[in-house]
N, C-alpha and C. Protein backbone atom coordinates (compact mmCIF):
# COMPACT_ATOMS: atom_id res chain seq x y z
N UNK A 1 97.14 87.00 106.40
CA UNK A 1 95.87 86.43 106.84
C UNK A 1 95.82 84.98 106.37
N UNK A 2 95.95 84.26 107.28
CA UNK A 2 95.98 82.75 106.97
C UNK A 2 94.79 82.11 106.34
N UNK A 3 93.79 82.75 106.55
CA UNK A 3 92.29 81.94 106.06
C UNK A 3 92.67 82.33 104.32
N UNK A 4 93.05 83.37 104.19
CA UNK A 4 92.57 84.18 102.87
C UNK A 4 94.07 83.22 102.15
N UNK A 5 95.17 82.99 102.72
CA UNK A 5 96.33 82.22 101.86
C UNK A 5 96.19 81.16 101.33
N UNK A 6 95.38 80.39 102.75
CA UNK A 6 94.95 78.81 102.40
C UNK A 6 93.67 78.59 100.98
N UNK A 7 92.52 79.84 101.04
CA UNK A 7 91.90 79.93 100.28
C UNK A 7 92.46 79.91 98.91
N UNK A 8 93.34 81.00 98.50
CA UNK A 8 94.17 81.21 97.08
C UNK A 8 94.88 80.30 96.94
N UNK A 9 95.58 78.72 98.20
CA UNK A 9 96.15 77.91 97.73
C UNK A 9 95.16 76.81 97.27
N UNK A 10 94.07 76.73 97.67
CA UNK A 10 93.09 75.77 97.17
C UNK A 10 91.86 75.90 96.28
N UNK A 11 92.11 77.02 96.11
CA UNK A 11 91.19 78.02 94.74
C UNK A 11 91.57 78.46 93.79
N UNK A 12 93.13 79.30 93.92
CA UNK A 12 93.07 80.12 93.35
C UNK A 12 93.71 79.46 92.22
N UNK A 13 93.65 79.48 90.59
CA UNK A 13 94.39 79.38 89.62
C UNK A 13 95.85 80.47 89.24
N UNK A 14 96.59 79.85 89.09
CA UNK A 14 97.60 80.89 88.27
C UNK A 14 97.50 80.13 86.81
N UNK A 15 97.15 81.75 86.06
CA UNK A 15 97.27 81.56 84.41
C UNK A 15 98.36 81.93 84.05
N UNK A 16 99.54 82.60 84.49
CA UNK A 16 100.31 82.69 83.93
C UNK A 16 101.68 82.88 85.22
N UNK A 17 102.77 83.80 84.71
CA UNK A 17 103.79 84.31 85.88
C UNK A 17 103.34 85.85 86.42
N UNK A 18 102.34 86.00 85.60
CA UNK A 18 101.41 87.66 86.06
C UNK A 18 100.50 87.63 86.32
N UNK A 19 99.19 86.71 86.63
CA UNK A 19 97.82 86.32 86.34
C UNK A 19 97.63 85.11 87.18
N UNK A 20 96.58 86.32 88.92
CA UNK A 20 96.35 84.55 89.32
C UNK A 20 94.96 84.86 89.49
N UNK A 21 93.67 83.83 89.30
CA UNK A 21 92.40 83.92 88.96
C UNK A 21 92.05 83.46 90.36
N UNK A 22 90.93 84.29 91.06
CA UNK A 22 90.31 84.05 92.00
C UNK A 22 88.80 83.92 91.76
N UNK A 23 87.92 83.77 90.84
CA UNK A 23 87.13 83.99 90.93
C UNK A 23 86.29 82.93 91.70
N UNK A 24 86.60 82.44 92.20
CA UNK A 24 85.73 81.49 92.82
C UNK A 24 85.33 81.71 94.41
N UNK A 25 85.88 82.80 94.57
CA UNK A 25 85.56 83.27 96.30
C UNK A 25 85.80 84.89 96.02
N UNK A 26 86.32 85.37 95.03
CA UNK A 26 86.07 87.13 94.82
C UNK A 26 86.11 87.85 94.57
N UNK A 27 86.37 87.90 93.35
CA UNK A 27 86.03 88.74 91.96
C UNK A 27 84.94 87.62 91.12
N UNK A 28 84.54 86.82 91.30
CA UNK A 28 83.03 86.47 90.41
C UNK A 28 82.21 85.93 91.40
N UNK A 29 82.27 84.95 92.26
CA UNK A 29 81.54 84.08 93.25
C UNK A 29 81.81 84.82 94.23
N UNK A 30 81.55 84.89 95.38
CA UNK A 30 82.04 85.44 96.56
C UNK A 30 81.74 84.74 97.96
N UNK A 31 82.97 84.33 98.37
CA UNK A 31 82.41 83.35 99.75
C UNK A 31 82.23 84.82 100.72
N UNK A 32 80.99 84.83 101.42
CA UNK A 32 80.48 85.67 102.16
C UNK A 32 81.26 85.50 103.83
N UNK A 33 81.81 84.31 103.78
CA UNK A 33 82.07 83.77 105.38
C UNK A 33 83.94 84.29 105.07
N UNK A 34 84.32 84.18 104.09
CA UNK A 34 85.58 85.00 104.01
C UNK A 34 85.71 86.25 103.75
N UNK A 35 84.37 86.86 103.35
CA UNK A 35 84.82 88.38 102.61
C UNK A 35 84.17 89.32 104.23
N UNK A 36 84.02 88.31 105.72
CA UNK A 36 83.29 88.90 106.23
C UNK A 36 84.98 88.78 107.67
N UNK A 37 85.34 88.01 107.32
CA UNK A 37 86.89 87.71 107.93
C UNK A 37 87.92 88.76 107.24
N UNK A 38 87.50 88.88 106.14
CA UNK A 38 88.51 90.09 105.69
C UNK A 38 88.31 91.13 106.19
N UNK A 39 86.94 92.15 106.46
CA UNK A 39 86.41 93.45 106.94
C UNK A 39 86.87 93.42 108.10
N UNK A 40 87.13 92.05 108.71
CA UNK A 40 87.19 91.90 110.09
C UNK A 40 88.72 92.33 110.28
N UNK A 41 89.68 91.83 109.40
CA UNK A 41 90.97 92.06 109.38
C UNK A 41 91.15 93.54 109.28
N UNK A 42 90.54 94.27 107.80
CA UNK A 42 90.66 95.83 107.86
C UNK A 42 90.41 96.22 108.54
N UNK A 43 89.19 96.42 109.74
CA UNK A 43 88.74 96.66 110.52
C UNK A 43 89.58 97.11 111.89
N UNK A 44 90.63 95.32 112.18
CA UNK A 44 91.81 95.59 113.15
C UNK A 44 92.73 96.36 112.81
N UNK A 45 92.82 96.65 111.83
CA UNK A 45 94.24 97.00 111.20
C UNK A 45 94.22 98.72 111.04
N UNK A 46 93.14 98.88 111.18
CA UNK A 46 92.78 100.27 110.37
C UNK A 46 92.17 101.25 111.81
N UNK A 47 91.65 100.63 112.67
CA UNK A 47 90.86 100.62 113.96
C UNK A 47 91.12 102.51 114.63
N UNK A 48 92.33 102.62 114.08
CA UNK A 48 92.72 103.68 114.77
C UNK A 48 93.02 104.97 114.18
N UNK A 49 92.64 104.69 112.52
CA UNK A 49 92.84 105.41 111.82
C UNK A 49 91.92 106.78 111.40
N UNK A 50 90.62 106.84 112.51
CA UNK A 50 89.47 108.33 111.95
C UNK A 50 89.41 108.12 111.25
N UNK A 51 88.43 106.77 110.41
CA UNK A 51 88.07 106.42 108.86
C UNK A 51 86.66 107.35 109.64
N UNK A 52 86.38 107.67 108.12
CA UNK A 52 84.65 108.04 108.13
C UNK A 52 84.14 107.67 106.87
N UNK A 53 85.00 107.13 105.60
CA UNK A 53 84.78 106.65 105.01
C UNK A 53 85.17 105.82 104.30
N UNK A 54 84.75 104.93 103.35
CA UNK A 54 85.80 103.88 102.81
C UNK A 54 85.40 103.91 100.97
N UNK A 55 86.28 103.81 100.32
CA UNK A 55 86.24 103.99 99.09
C UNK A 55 87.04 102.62 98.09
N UNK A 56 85.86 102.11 97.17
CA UNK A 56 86.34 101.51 96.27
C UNK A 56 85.89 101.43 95.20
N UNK A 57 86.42 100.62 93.81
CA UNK A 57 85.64 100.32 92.84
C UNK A 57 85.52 99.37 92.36
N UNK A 58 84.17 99.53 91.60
CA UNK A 58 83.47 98.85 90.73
C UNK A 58 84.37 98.02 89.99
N UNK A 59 83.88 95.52 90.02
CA UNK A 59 83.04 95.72 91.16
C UNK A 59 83.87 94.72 92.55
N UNK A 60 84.74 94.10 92.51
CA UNK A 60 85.23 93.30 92.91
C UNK A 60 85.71 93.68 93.95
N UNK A 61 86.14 95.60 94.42
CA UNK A 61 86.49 95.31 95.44
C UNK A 61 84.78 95.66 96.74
N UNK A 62 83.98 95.46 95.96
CA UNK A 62 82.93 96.34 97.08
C UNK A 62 82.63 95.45 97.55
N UNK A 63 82.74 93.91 98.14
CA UNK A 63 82.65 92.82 99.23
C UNK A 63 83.31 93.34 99.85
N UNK A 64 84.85 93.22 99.89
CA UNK A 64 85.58 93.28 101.14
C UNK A 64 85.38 94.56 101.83
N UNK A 65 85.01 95.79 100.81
CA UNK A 65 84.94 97.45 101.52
C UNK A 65 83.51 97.56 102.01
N UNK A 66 82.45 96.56 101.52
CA UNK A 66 81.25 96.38 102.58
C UNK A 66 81.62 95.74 103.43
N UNK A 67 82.01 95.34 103.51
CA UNK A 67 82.30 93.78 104.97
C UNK A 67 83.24 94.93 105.83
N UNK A 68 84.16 95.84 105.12
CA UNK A 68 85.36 96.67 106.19
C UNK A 68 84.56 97.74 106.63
N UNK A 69 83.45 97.82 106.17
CA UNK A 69 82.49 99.27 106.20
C UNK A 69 81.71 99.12 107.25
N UNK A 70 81.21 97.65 107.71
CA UNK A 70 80.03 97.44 108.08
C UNK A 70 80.89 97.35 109.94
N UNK A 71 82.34 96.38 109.63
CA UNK A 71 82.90 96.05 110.80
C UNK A 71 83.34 97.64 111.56
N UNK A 72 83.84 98.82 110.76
CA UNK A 72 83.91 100.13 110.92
C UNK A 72 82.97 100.93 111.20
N UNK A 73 81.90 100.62 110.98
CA UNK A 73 80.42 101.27 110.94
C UNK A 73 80.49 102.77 110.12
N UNK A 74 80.84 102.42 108.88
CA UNK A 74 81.27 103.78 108.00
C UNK A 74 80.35 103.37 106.90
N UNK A 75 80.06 104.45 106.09
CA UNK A 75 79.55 104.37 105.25
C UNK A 75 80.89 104.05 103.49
N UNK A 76 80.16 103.26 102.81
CA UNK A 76 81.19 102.72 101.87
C UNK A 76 80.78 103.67 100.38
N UNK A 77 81.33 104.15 99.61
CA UNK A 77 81.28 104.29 98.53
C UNK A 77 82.26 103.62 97.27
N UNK A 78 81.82 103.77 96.21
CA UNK A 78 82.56 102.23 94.76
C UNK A 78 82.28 103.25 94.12
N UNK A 79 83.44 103.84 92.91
CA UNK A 79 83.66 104.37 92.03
C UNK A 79 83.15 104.00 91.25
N UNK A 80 82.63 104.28 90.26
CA UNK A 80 81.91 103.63 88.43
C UNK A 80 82.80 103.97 88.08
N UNK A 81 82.87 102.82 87.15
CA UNK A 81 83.50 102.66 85.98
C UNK A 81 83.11 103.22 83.89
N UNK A 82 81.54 103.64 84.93
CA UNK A 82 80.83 104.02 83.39
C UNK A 82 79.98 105.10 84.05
N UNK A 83 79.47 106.14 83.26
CA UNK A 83 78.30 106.94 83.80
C UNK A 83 77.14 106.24 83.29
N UNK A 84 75.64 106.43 84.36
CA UNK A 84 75.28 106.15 83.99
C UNK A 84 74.13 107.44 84.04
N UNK A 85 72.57 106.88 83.67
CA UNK A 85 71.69 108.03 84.08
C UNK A 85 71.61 108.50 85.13
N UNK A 86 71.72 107.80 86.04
CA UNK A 86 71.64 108.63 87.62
C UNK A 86 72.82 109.43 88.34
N UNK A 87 73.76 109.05 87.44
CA UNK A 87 75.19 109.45 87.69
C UNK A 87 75.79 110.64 86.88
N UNK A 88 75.67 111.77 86.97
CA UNK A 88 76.67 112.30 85.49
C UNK A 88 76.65 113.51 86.03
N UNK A 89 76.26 114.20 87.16
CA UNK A 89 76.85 115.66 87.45
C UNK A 89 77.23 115.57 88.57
N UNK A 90 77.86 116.86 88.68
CA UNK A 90 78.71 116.97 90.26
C UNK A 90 79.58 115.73 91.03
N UNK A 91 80.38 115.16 89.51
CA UNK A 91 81.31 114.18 89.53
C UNK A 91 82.75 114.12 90.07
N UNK A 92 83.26 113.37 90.56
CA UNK A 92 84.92 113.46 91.03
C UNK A 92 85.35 112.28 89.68
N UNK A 93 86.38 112.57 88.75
CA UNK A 93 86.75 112.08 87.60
C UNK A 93 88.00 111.47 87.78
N UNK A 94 88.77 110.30 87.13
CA UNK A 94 89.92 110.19 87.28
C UNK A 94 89.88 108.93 86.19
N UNK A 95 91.12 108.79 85.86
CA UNK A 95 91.40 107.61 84.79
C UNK A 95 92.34 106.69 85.56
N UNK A 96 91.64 105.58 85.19
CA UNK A 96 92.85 103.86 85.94
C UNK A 96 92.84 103.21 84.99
N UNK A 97 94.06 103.00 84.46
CA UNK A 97 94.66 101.87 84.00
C UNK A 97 94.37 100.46 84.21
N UNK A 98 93.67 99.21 84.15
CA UNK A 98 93.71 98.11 84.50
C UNK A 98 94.61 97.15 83.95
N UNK A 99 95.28 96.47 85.10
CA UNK A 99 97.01 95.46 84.60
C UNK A 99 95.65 94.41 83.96
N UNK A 100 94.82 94.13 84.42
CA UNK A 100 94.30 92.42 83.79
C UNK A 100 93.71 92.57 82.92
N UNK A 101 92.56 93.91 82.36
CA UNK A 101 92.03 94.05 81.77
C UNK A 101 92.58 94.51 79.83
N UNK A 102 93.86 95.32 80.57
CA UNK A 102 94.26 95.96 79.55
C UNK A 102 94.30 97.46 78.65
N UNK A 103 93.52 97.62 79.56
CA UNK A 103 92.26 98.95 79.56
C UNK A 103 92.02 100.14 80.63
N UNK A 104 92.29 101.25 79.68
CA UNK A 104 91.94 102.42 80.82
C UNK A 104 90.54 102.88 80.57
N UNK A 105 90.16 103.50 81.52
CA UNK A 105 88.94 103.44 82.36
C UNK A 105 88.50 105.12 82.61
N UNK A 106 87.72 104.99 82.68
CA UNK A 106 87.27 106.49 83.76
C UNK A 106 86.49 105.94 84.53
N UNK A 107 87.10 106.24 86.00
CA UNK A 107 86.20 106.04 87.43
C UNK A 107 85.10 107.41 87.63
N UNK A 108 84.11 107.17 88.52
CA UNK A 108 83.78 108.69 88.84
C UNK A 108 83.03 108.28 90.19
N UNK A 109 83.10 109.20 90.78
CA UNK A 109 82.17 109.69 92.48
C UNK A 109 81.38 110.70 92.19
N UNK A 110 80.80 110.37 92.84
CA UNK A 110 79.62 111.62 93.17
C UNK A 110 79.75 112.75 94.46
N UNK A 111 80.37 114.02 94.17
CA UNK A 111 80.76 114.91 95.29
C UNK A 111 79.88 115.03 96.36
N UNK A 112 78.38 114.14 96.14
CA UNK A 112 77.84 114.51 97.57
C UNK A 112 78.29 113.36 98.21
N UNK A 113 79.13 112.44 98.43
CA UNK A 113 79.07 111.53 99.30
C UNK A 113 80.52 111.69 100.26
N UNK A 114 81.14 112.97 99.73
CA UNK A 114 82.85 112.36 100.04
C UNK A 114 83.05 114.35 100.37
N UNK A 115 83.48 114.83 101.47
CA UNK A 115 83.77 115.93 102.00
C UNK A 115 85.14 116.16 101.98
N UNK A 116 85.32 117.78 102.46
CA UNK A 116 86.93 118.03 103.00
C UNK A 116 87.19 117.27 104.22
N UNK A 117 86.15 117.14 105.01
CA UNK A 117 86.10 116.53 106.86
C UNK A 117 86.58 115.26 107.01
N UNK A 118 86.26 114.32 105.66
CA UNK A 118 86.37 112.66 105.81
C UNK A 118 87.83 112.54 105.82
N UNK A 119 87.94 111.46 106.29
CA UNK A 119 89.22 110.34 106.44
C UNK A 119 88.88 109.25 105.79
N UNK A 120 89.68 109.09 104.69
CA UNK A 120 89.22 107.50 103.58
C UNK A 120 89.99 106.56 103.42
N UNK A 121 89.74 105.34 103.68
CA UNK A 121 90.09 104.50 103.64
C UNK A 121 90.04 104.04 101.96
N UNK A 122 91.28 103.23 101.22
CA UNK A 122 91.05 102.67 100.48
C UNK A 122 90.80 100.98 100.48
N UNK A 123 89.90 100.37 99.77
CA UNK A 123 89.83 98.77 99.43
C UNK A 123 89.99 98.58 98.29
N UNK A 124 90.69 97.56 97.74
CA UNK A 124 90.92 97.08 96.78
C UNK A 124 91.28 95.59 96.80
N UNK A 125 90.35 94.53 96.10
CA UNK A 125 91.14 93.63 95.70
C UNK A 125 92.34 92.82 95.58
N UNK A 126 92.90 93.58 94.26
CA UNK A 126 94.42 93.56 94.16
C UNK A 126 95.32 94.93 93.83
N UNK A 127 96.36 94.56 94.23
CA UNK A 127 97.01 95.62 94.13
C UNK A 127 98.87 95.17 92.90
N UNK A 128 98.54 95.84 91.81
CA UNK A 128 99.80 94.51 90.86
C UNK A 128 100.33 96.00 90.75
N UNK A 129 100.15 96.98 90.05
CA UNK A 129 100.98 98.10 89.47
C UNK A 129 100.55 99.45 90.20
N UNK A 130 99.50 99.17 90.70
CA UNK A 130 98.88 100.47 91.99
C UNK A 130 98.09 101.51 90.92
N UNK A 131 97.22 101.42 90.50
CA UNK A 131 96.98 102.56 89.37
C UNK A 131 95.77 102.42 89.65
N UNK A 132 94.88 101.25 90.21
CA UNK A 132 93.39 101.38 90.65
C UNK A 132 93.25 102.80 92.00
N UNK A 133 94.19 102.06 92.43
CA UNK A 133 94.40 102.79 94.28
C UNK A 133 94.92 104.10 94.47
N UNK A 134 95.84 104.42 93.15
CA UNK A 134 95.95 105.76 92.70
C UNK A 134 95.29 106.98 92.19
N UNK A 135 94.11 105.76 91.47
CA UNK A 135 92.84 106.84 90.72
C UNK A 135 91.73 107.03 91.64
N UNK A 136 91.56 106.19 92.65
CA UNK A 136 90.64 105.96 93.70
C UNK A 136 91.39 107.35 94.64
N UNK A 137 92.79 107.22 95.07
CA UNK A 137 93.36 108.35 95.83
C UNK A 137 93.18 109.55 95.08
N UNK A 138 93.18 110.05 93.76
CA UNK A 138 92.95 111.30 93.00
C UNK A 138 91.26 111.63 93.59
N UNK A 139 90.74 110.49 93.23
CA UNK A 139 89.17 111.17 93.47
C UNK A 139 89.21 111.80 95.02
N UNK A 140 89.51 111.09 96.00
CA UNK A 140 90.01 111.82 97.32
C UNK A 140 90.42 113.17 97.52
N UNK A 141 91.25 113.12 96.99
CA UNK A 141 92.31 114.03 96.78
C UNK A 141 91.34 115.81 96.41
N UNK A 142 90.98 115.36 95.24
CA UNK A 142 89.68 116.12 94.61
C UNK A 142 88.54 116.58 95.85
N UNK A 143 88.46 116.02 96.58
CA UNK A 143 87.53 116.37 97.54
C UNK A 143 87.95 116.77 98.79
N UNK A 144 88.96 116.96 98.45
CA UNK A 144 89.90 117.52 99.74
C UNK A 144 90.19 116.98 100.71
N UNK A 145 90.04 115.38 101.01
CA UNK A 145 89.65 114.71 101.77
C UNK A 145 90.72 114.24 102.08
N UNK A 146 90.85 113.33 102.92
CA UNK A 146 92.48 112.63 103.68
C UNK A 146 92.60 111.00 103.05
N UNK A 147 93.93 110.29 102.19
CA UNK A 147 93.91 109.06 102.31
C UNK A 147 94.54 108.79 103.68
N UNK A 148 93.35 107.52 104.70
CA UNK A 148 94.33 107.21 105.88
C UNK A 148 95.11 106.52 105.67
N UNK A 149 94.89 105.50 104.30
CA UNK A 149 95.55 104.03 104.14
C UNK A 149 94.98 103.29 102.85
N UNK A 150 95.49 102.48 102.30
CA UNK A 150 94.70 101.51 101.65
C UNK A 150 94.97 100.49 101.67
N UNK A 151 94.04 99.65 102.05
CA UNK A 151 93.90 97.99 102.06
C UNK A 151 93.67 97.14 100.78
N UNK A 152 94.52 96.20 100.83
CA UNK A 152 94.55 95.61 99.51
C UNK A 152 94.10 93.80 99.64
N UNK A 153 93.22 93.29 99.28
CA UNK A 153 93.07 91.70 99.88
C UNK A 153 94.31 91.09 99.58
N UNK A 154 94.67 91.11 97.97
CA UNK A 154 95.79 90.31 97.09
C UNK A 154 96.39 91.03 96.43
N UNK A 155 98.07 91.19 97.34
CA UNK A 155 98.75 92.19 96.42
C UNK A 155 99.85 91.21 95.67
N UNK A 156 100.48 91.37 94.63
CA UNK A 156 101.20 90.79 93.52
C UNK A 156 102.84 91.75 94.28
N UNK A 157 103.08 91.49 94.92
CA UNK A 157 104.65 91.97 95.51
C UNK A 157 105.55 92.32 94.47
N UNK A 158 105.85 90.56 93.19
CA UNK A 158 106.91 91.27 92.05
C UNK A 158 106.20 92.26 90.93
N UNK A 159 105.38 93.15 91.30
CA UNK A 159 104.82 94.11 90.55
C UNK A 159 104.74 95.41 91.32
N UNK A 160 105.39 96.44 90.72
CA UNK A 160 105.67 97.73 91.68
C UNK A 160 104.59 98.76 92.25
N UNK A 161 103.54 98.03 92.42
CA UNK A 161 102.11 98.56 92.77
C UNK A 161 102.74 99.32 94.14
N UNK A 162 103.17 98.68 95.20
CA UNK A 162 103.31 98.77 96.63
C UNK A 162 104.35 100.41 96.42
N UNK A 163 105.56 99.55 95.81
CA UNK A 163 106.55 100.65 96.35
C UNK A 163 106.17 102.00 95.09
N UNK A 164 105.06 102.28 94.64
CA UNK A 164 104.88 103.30 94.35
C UNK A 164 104.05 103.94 95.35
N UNK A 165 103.64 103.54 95.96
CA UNK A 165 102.24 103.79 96.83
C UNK A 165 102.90 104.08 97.96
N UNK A 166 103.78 103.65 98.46
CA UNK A 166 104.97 103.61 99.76
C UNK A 166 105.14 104.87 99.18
N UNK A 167 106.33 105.30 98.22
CA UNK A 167 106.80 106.67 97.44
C UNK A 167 106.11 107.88 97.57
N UNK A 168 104.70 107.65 97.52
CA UNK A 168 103.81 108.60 97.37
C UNK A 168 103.50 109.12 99.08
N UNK A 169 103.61 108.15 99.92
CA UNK A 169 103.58 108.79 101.23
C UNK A 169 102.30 107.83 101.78
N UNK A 170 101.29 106.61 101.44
CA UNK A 170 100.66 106.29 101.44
C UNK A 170 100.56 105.05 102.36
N UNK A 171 100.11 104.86 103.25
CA UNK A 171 100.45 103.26 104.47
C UNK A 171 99.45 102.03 103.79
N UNK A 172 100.55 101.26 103.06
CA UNK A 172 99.56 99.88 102.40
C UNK A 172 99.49 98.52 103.79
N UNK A 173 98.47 98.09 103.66
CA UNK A 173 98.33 97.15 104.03
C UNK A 173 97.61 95.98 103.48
N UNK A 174 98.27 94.55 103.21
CA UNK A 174 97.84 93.40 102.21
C UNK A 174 97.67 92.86 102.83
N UNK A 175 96.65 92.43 103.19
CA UNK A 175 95.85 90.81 103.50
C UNK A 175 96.84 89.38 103.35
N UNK A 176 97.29 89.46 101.96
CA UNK A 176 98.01 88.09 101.42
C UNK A 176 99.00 89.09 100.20
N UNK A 177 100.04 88.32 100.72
CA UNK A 177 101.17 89.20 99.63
C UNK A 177 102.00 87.90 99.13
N UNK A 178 101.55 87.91 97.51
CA UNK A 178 102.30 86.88 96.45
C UNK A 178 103.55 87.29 95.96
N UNK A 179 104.62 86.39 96.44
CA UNK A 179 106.04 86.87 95.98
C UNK A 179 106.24 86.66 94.46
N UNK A 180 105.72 85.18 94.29
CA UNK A 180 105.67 85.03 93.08
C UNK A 180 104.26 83.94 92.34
N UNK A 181 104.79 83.96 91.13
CA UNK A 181 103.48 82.82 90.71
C UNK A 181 104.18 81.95 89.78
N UNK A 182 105.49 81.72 89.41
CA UNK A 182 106.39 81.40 88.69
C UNK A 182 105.81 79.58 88.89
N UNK A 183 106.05 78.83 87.72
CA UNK A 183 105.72 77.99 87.30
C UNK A 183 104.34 77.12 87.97
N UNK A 184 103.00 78.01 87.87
CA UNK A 184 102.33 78.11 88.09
C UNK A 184 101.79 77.77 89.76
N UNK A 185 102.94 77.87 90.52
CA UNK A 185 102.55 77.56 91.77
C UNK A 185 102.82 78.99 92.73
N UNK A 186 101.81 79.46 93.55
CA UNK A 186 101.31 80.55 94.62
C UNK A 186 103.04 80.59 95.64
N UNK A 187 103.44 81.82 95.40
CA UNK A 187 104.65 81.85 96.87
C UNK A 187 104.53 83.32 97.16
N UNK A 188 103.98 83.11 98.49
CA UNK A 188 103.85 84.36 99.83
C UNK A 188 104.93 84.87 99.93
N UNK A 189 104.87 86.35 100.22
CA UNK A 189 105.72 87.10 100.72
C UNK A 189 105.98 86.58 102.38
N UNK A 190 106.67 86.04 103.05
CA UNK A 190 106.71 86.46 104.73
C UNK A 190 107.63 87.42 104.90
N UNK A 191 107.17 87.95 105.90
CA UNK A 191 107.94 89.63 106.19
C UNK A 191 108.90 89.08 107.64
């Protein structure tokens, strides 16, 4: 997706050879006129897939899985990351690992929103070691439900997120795929 490459080349920071910072269009700020071009992209891409629902989490990827939700006309659900009071029975549970954070997690759903009948789409952000998109697929899974696919905005290519997710039987599709980030400059995968 050319809008979303040019964006990460004129936004995005790399902090390190593992670490590139977007927050300025979507994980902290969010340009609304790109995160509405992205849904638009999942949207084509996914078009044929009997989504009925779309699943992400808390909170960075729920722009692009509203924007893919809204272009789909599906209803979206975002995993927590914490229980809270309104949240704590008749839960779908799973633990994710986060590469940036450092930190594992417990996600959770709420079993009334997600059936055996649905077809789910995943959204995510990024995709570096695949362990968000994995715990997001368990909660699925748990509900008997179908992964059709998961969409990823910014996947990190030299990080084995993809080809575990490939392994598992799973159809990824990335928005923008970073080959590398090596001496602090952005290089695309072209296929």
């Amino acid at each position: 997706m050319h809008a979303l490459e040019q964006k990460i080349l004129a936004e995005g920071i790399v902090l390190s050879d593992q670490v590139l910072k977007v927050d300025s269009f979507l994980n902290h700020q969010i340009d609304p006129v790109l995160m509405q071009q992205i849904g638009q992209e999942f949207a084509r891409l996914f078009k044929d897939a009997g989504i009925t629902k779309i699943i992400t989490i808390e909170a960075s990827g729920i722009a692009p899985a509203v924007m893919a939700g809204l272009e789909l006309g599906v209803p979206v659900i975002f995993a927590r990351k914490y229980q809270s009071l309104t949240l704590k029975d008749d839960l779908y549970r799973s633990k994710v690992f986060s590469f940036t954070k450092q930190i594992e997690s417990t996600i959770a759903i709420s079993n009334k929103h997600i059936s055996a009948t649905d077809k789910v789409l995943v959204i995510d952000d990024f995709l570096a070691n695949g362990q968000a998109a994995l715990g997001l697929a368990d909660l699925i899974h748990q509900a008997q439900a179908e992964v059709v696919g998961i969409g990823i905005v910014i996947e990190k290519s030299f990080q084995p997120g993809r080809a575990l997710l490939l392994e598992k039987g799973y159809r990824v599709e990335s928005l923008a795929r970073v080959k590398s980030l090596t001496n602090g400059t952005v290089e695309f995968e072209r296929d």
